[in-house]
Each structure stands twice: as structure tokens, then as C-alpha cells.
C-alpha atoms as a PDB file:
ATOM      1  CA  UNK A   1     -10.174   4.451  14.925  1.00  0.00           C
ATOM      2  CA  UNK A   2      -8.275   3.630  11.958  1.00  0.00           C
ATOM      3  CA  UNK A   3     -11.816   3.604   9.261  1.00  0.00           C
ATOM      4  CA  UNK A   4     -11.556   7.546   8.937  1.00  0.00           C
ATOM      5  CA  UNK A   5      -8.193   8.672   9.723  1.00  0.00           C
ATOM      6  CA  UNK A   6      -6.243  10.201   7.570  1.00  0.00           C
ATOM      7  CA  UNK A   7      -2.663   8.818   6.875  1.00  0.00           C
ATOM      8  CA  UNK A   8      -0.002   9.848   4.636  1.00  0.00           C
ATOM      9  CA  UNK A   9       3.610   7.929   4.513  1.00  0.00           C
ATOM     10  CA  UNK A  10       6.385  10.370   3.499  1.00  0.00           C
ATOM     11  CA  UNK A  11       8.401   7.307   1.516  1.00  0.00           C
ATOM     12  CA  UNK A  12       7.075   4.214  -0.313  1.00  0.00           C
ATOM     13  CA  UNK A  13       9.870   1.434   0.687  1.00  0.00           C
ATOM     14  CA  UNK A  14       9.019  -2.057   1.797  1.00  0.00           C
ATOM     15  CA  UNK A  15       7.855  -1.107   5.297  1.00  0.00           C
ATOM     16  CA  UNK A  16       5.968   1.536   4.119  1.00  0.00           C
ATOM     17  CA  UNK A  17       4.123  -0.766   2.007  1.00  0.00           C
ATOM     18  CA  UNK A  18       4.026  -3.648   5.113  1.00  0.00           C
ATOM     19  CA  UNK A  19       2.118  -1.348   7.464  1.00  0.00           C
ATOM     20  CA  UNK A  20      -0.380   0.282   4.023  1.00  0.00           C
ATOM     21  CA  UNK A  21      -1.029  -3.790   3.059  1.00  0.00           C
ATOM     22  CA  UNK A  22      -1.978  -4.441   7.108  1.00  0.00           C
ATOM     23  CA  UNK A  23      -3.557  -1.095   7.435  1.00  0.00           C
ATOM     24  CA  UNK A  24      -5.814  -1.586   4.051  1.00  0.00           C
ATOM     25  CA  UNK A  25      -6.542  -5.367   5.401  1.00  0.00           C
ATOM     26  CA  UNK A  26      -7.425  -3.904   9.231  1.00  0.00           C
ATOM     27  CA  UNK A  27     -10.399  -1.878   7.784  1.00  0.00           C
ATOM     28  CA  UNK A  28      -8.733   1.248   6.567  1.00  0.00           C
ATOM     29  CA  UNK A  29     -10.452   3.385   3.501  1.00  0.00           C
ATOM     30  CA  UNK A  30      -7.488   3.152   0.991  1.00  0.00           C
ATOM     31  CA  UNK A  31      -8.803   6.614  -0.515  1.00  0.00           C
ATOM     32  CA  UNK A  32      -7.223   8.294   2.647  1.00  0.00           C
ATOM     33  CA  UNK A  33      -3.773   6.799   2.932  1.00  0.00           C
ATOM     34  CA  UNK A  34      -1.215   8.909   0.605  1.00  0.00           C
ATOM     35  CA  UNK A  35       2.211   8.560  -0.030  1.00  0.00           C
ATOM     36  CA  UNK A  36       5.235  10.566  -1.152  1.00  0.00           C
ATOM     37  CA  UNK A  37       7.387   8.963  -2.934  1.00  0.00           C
ATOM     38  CA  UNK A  38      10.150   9.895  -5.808  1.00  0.00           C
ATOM     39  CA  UNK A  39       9.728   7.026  -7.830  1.00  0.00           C
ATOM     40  CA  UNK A  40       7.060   7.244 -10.636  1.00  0.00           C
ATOM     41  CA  UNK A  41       6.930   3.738 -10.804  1.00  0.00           C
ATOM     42  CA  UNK A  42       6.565   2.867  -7.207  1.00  0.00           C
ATOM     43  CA  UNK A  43       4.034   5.587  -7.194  1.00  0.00           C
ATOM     44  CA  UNK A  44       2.078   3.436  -9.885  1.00  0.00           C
ATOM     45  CA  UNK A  45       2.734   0.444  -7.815  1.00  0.00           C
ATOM     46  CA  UNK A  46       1.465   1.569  -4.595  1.00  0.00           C
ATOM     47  CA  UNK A  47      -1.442   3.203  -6.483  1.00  0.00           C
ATOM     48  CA  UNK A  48      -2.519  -0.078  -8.294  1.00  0.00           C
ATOM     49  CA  UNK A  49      -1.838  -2.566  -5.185  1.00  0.00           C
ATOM     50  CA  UNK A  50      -3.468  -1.056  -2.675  1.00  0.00           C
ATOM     51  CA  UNK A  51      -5.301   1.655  -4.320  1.00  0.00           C
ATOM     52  CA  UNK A  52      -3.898   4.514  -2.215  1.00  0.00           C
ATOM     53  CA  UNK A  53      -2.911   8.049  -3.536  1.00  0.00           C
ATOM     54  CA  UNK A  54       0.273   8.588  -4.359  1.00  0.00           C
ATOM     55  CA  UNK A  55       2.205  11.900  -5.058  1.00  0.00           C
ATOM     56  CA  UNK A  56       6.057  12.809  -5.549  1.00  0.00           C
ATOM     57  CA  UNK A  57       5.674  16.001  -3.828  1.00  0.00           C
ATOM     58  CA  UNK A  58       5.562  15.666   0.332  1.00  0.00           C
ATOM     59  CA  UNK A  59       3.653  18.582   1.198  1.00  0.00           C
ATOM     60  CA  UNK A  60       0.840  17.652  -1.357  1.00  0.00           C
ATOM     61  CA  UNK A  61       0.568  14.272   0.162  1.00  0.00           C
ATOM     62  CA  UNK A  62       0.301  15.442   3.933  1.00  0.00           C
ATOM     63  CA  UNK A  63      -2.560  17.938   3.372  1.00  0.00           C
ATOM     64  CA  UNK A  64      -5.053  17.319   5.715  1.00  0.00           C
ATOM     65  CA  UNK A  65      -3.193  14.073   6.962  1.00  0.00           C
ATOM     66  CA  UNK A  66      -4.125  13.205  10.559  1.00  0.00           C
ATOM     67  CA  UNK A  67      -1.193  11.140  10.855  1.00  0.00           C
ATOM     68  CA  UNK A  68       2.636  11.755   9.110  1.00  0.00           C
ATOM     69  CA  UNK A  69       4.427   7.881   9.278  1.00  0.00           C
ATOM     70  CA  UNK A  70       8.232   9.021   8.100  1.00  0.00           C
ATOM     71  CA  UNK A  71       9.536   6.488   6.620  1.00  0.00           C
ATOM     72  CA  UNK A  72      12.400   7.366   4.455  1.00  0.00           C
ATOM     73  CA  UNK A  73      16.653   6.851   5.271  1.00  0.00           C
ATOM     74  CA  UNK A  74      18.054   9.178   7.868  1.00  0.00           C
ATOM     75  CA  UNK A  75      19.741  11.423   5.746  1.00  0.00           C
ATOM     76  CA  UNK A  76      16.951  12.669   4.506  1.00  0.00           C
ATOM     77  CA  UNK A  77      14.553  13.261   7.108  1.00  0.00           C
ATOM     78  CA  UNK A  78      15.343  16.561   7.703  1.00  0.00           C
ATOM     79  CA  UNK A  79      14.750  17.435   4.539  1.00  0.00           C
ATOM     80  CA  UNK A  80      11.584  15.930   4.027  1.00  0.00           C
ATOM     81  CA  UNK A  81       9.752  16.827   7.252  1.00  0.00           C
ATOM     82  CA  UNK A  82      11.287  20.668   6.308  1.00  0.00           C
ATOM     83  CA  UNK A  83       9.182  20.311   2.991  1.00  0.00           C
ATOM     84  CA  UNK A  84       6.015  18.657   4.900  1.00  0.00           C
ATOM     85  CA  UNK A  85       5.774  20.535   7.500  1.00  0.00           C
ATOM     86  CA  UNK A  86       3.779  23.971   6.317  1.00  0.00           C
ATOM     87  CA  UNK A  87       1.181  21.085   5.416  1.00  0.00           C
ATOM     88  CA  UNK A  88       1.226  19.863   8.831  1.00  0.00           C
ATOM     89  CA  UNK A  89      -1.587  20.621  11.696  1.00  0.00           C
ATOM     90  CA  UNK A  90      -0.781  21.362  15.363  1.00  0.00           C
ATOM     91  CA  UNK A  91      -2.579  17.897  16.174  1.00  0.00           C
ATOM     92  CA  UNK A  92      -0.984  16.334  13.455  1.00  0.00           C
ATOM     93  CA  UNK A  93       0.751  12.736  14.613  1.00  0.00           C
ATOM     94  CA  UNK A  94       4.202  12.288  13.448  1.00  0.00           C
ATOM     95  CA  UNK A  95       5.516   8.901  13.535  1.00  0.00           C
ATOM     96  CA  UNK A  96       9.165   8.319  12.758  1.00  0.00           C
ATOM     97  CA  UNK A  97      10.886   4.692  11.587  1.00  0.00           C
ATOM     98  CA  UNK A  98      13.773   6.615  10.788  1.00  0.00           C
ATOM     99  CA  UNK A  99      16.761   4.363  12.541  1.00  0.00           C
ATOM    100  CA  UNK A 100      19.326   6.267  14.868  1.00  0.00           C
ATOM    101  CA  UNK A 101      16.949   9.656  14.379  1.00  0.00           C
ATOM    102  CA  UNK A 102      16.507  10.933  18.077  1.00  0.00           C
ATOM    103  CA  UNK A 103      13.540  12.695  19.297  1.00  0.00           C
ATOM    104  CA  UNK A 104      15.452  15.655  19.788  1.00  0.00           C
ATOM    105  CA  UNK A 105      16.688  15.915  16.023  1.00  0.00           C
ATOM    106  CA  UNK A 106      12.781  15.333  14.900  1.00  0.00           C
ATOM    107  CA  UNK A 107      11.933  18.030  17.266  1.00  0.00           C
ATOM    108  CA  UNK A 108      14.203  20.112  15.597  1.00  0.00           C
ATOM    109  CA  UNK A 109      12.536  19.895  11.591  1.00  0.00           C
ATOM    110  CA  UNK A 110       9.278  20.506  13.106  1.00  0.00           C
ATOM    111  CA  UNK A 111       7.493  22.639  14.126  1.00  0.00           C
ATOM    112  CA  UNK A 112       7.076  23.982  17.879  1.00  0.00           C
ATOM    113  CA  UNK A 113       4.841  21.025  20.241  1.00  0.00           C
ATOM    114  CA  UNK A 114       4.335  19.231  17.018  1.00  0.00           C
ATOM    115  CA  UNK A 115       3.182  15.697  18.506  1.00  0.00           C
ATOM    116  CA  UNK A 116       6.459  13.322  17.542  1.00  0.00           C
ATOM    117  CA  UNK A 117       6.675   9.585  17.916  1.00  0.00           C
ATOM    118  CA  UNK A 118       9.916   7.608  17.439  1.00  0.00           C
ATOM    119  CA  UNK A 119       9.484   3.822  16.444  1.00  0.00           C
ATOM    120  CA  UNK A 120      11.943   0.988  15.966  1.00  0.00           C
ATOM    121  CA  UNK A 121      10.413  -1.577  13.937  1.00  0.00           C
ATOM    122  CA  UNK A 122      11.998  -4.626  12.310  1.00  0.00           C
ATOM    123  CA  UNK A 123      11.374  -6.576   9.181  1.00  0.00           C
ATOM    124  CA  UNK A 124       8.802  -9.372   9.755  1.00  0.00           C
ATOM    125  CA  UNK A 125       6.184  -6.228   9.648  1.00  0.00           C
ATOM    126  CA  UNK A 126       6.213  -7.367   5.821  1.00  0.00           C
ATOM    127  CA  UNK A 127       4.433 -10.443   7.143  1.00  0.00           C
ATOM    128  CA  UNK A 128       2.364  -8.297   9.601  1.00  0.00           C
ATOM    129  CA  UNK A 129       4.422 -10.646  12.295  1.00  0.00           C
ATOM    130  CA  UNK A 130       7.144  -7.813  13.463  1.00  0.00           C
ATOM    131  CA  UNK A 131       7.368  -5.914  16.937  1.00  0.00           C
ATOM    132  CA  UNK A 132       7.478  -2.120  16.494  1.00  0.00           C
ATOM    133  CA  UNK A 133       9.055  -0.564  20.149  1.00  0.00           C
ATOM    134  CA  UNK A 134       8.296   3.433  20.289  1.00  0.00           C
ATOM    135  CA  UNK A 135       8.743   6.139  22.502  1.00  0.00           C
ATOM    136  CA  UNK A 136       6.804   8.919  22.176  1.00  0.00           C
ATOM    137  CA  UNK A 137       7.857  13.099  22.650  1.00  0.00           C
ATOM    138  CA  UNK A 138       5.980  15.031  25.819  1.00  0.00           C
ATOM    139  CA  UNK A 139       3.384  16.603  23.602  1.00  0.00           C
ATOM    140  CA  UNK A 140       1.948  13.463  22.426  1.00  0.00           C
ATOM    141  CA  UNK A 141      -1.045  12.880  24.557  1.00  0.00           C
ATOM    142  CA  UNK A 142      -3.251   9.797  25.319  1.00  0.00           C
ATOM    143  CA  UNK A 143      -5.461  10.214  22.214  1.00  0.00           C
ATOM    144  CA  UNK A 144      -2.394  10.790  19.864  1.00  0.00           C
ATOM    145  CA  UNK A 145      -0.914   7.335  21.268  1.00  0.00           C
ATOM    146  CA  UNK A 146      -3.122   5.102  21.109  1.00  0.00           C
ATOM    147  CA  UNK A 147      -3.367   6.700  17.107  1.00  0.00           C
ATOM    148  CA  UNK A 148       0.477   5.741  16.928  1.00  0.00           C
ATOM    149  CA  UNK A 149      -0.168   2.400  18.068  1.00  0.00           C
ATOM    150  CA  UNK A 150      -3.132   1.498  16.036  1.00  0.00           C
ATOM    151  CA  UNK A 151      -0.769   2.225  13.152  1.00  0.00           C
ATOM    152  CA  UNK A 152       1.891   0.339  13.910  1.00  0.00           C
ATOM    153  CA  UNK A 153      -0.084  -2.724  15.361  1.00  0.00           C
ATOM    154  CA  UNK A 154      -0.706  -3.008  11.541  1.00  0.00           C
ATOM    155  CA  UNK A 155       2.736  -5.014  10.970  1.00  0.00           C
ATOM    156  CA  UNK A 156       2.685  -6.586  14.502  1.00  0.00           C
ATOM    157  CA  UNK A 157       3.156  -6.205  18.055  1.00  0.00           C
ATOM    158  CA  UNK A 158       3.986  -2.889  20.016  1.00  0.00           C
ATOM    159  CA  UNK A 159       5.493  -1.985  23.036  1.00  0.00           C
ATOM    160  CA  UNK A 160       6.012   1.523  24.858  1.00  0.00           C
ATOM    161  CA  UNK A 161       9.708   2.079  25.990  1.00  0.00           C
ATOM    162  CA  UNK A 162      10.176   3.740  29.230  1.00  0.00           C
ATOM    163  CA  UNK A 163      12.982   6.332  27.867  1.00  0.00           C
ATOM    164  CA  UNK A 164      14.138   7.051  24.799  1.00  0.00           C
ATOM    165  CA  UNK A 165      17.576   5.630  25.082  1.00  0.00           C
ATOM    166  CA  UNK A 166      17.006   2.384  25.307  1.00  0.00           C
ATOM    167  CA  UNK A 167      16.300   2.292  21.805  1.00  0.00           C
ATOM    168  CA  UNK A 168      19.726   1.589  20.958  1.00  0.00           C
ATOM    169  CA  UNK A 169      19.184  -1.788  22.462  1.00  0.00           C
ATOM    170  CA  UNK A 170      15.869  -2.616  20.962  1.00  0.00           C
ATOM    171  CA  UNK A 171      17.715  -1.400  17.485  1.00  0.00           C
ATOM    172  CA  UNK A 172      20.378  -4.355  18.306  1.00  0.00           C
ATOM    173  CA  UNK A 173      17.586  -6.467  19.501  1.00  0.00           C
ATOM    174  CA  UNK A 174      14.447  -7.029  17.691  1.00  0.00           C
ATOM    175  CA  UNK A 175      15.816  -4.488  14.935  1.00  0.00           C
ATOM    176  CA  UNK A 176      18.499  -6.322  13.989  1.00  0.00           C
ATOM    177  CA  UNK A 177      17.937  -9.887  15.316  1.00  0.00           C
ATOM    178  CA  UNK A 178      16.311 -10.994  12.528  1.00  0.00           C
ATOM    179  CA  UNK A 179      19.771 -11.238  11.064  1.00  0.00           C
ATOM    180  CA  UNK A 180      20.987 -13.483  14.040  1.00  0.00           C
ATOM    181  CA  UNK A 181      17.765 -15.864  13.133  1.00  0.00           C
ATOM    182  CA  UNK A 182      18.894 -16.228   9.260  1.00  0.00           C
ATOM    183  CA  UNK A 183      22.145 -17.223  10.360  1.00  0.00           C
ATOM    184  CA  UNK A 184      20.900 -19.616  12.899  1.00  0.00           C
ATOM    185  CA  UNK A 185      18.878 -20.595  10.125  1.00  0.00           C
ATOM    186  CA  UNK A 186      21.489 -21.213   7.300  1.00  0.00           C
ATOM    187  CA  UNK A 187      23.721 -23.130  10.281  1.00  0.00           C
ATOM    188  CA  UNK A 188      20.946 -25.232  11.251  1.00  0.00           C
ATOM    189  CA  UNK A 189      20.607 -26.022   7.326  1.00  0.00           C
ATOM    190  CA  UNK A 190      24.133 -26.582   6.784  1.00  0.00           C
ATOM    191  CA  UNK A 191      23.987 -29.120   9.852  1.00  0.00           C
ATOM    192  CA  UNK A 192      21.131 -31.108   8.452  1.00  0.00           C
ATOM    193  CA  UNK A 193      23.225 -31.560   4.820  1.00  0.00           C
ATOM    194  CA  UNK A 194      26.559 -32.688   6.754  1.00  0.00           C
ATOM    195  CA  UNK A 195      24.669 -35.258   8.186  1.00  0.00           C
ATOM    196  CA  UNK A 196      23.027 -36.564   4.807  1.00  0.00           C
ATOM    197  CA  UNK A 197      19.956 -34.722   3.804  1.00  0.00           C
ATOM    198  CA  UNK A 198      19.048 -32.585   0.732  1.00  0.00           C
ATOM    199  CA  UNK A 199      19.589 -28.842   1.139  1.00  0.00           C
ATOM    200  CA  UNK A 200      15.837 -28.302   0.042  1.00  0.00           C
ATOM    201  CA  UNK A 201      14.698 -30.573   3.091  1.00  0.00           C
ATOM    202  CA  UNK A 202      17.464 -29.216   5.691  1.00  0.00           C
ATOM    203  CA  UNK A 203      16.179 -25.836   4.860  1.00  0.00           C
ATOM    204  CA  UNK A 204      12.438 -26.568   5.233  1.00  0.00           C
ATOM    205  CA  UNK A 205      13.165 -28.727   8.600  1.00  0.00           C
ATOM    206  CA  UNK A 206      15.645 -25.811   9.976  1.00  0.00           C
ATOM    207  CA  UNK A 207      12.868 -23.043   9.454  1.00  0.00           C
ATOM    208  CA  UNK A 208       9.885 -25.037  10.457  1.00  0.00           C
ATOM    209  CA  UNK A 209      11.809 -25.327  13.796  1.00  0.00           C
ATOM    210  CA  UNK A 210      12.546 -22.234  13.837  1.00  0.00           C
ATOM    211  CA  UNK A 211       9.174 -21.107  13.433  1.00  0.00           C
ATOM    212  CA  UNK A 212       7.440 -23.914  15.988  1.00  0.00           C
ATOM    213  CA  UNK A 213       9.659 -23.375  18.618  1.00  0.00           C
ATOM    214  CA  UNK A 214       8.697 -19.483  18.844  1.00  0.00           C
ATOM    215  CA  UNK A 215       5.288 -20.209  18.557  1.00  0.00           C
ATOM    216  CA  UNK A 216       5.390 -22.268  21.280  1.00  0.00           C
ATOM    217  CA  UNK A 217       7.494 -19.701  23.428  1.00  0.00           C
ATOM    218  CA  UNK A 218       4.982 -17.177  22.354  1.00  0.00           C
ATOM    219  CA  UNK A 219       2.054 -19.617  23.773  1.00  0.00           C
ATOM    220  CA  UNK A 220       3.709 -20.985  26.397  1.00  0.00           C
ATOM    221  CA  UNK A 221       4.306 -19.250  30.096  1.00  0.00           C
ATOM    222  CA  UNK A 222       7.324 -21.238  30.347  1.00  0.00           C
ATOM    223  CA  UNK A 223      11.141 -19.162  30.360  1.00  0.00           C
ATOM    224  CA  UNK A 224      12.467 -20.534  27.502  1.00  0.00           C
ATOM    225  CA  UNK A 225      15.209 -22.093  29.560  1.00  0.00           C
ATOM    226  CA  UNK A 226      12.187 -24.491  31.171  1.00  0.00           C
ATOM    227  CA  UNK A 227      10.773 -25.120  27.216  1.00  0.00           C
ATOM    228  CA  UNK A 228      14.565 -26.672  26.538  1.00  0.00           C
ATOM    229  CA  UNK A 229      14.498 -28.694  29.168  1.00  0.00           C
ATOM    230  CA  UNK A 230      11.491 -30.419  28.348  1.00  0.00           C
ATOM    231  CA  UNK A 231      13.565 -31.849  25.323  1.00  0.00           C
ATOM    232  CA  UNK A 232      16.590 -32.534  26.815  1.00  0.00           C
ATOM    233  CA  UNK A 233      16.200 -36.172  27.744  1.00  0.00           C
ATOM    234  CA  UNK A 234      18.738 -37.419  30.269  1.00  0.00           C
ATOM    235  CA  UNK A 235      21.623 -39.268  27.778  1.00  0.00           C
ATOM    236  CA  UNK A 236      20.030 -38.237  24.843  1.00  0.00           C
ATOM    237  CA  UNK A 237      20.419 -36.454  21.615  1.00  0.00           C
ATOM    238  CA  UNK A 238      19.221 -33.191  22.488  1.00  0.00           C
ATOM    239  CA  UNK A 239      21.704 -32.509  25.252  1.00  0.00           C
ATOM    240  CA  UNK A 240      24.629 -33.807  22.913  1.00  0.00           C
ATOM    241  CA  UNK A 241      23.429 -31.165  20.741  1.00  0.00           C
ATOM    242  CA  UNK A 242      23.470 -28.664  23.729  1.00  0.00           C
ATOM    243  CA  UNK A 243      26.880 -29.660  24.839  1.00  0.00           C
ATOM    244  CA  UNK A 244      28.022 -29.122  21.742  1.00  0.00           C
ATOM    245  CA  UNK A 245      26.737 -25.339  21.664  1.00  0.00           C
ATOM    246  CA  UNK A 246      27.681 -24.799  24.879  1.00  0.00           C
ATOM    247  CA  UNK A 247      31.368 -26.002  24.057  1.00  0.00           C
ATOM    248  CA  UNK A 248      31.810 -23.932  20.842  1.00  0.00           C
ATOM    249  CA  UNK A 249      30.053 -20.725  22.308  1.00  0.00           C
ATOM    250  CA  UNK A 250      26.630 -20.304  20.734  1.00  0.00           C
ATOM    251  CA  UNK A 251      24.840 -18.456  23.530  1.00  0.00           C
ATOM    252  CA  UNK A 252      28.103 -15.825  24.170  1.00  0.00           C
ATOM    253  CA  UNK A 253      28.424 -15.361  20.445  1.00  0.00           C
ATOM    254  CA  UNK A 254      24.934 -13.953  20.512  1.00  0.00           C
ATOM    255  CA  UNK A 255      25.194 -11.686  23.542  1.00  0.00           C
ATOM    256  CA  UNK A 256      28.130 -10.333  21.754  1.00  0.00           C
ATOM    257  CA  UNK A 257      25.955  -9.857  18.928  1.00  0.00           C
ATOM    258  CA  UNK A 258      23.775  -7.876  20.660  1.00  0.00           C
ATOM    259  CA  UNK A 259      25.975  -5.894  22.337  1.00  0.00           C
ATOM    260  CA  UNK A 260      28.066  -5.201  19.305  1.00  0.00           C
ATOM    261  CA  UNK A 261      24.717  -3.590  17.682  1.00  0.00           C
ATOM    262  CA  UNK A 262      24.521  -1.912  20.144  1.00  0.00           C
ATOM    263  CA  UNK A 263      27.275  -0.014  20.535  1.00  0.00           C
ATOM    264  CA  UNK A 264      27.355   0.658  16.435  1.00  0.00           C
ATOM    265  CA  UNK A 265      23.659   2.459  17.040  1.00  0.00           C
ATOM    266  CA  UNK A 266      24.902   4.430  19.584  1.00  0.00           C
ATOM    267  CA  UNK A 267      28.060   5.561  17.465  1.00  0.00           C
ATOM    268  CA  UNK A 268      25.396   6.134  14.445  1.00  0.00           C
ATOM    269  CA  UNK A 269      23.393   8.298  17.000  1.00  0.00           C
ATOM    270  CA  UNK A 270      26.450  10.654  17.628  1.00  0.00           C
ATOM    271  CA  UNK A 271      27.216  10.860  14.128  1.00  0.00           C
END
């Protein structure tokens, strides 16, 4: 699907450049990806490492683009899709990884039944390992989907929400969890030097871990409550260690987390 289409990205930022380097790799011609972008030097960038077209002016870039990825900071999008859109098609696809930009708002800079999608990604797309959850408008039909998802599946996974609101919680979520990991991270690091070893070797052990452990969930059928278990020996280290999280709060710290992220996306949403 992806050989012939036609893709422009309105913005060259890092996950603009994530999903071009894991479209590129997938198959894609790189003569038919373009990209706006302001920056003469990014331009040159994007031009010479993946040899895509790149232009400063939107409407150039979306002529004759099949599909429209938006992927520029809120403020702007309204501004942006407002110069794109005489450039647009009826059937053209337009995917937005705007945060906290509703369907409704899109809607609005577009023109009438253009075909709208609205994507939360997250930042391990840059190593084509992220999870991109989307929610698509009513005129985006079956062919126009499966499009969307093709694109994104280029910096990961992708899931279909069943209403656009709960993409306040995947924001919190997968959006922002990543965050929650590095810090989990940088504890587990700090741990492994108050007990004696070298901060190059605590970090390497700490994100190995890390890294094993949600392979493994990933692999396993298991709930993840089952996976601990099968480390927890009776008496042993592991559930000293779990204790010890248990007694200072780890798991409520992180629903908190989550719910505090929450709340701040809807309150950007309103905004």
C-alpha cells in the first residue's frame, strides 16, 4: 500500500523524521514523501538523510499528497492546515499527532467531510518501537484506515480507540509513560551505586532489565502480576525488594502519575 502513496508531513521534528526513517525502510519511494518545514537547514537535513522533498511552503508540499501526517505544536495547527488545505483532495487522509487537538477543532480548519484521523503517539517511534493509539472522524472509511495505520505502524504498534475521549488517558499513558520508565530507570541506577557498583554498570544493568522484562511481558501470556511471581522466591531477595516498594508506595505513586496526566490533558483540551 505504502510503495506508491503519496505522503507529505506538514513539520519536520523528530517524529516526523521517526515515522519518514521507518516509512523509507518499510518500502516507501522516498521521491513521494514531502515535507514542510520552516527550517532551511532541517529542510537540507531531511533532504540529504532520507532523500525526501522538502519545501518551506505547506501548500506546495501537499499537492497531490494522498496522505497529510500533521505534525507540528498545537498552536499552530490551525494555521497550517488553513494554508494546506486549498492543496488538499476530498479523499485526501489527514492524520493528526497534534497533542490535546480534538477531532472537532481539526474538523473545524478543514474542509467539509475532509477524512481526519487523530493519533497519540509516544517517543520510542524514533526507534520504530512506540505504540501510536488513534481515533479516526466519521468520514474516514475502511480504505482511508487501514492508509492511517500503515503509516503509523512505521514507528510501532497501533491500536483503534473506541471514542475519542479516552485519549486523554492514552496521552497520560503510553504518551507520557515513557517519562515514568526514565525515572524508574535513573532509581534503579541510583540503587545499584548505593550498593557498590559503578554508575556506568548500574546504568547498563538497570536498562537491560528494563528492556528484558518487557520483552518478556510482550512474549509471554502471563499478567504481569503471574511474571513477578515467578521471581519472587519464598524468603528471598526479590520479595525483600517487593516489600520494600510496597512499603514506600511505588505502585500508588504511579497510578497517581497517571491520573495526574490525565487530568492536565484534559485541562489542556479545554484550553
Amino acid at each position: 500500500m505504502l510503495e506508491a502513496t503519496r505522503i507529505t508531513f506538514i513539520g519536520g521534528g523528530n517524529m516526523a523524521a521517526a515515522l519518514i526513517s521507518g516509512l523509507v525502510e518499510a518500502g516507501s519511494d522516498p521521491q513521494k514523501i514531502t515535507v514542510a518545514e520552516p527550517s532551511a537547514e532541517r529542510r537540507a537535513w531531511l533532504e540529504k538523510t532520507y532523500g525526501v522533498l522538502a519545501y518551506a511552503s505547506n501548500r506546495a508540499a501537499c499537492q497531490e499528497a494522498q496522505a497529510v501526517v500533521v505534525a507540528v505544536k498545537p498552536g499552530v495547527v490551525a494555521a497550517v492546515l488553513e494554508e494546506a488545505s486549498p492543496a488538499l483532495s476530498p479523499i485526501t487522509l489527514v492524520i493528526s499527532i497534534a497533542a490535546g487537538v480534538s477531532l472537532a477543532a481539526l474538523q473545524m480548519a478543514l474542509p467539509k467531510d475532509q477524512p481526519v484521523i487523530r493519533v497519540m503517539p509516544n517517543t520510542p517511534a524514533l526507534v520504530r518501537a512506540g505504540i501510536s493509539a488513534l481515533f479516526p472522524a466519521a468520514s474516514v472509511d475502511a480504505q482511508a484506515l487501514a492508509l492511517g495505520k500503515s503509516i503509523l505502524a512505521a514507528g510501532g504498534e497501533v491500536v483503534v480507540l473506541d471514542k475519542e475521549s479516552q485519549m486523554d488517558a492514552v496521552t497520560a499513558l503510553s504518551g507520557s509513560g515513557p517519562a515514568y520508565v526514565y525515572q524508574i530507570a535513573e532509581a534503579l541506577s541510583d540503587g545499584g551505586v548505593a550498593c557498590g557498583l559503578p554508575r556506568p554498570l548500574a546504568t547498563r544493568l538497570a536498562v537491560e532489565t528494563l528492556l528484558g522484562a518487557a520483552t518478556l511481558m510482550k512474549a509471554s501470556d502471563l499478567h504481569p502480576g503471574a511474571l513477578k511471581d515467578q521471581v519472587t522466591s519464598p524468603g528471598g531477595t526479590t520479595i525483600a525488594g517487593v516489600a520494600a516498594m510496597e512499603e514506600n508506595g511505588l505502585r500508588n505513586a504511579l497510578i497517581k502519575a497517571v491520573q495526574a496526566a490525565w487530568k492536565r490533558s484534559i485541562e489542556l483540551g479545554k484550553a
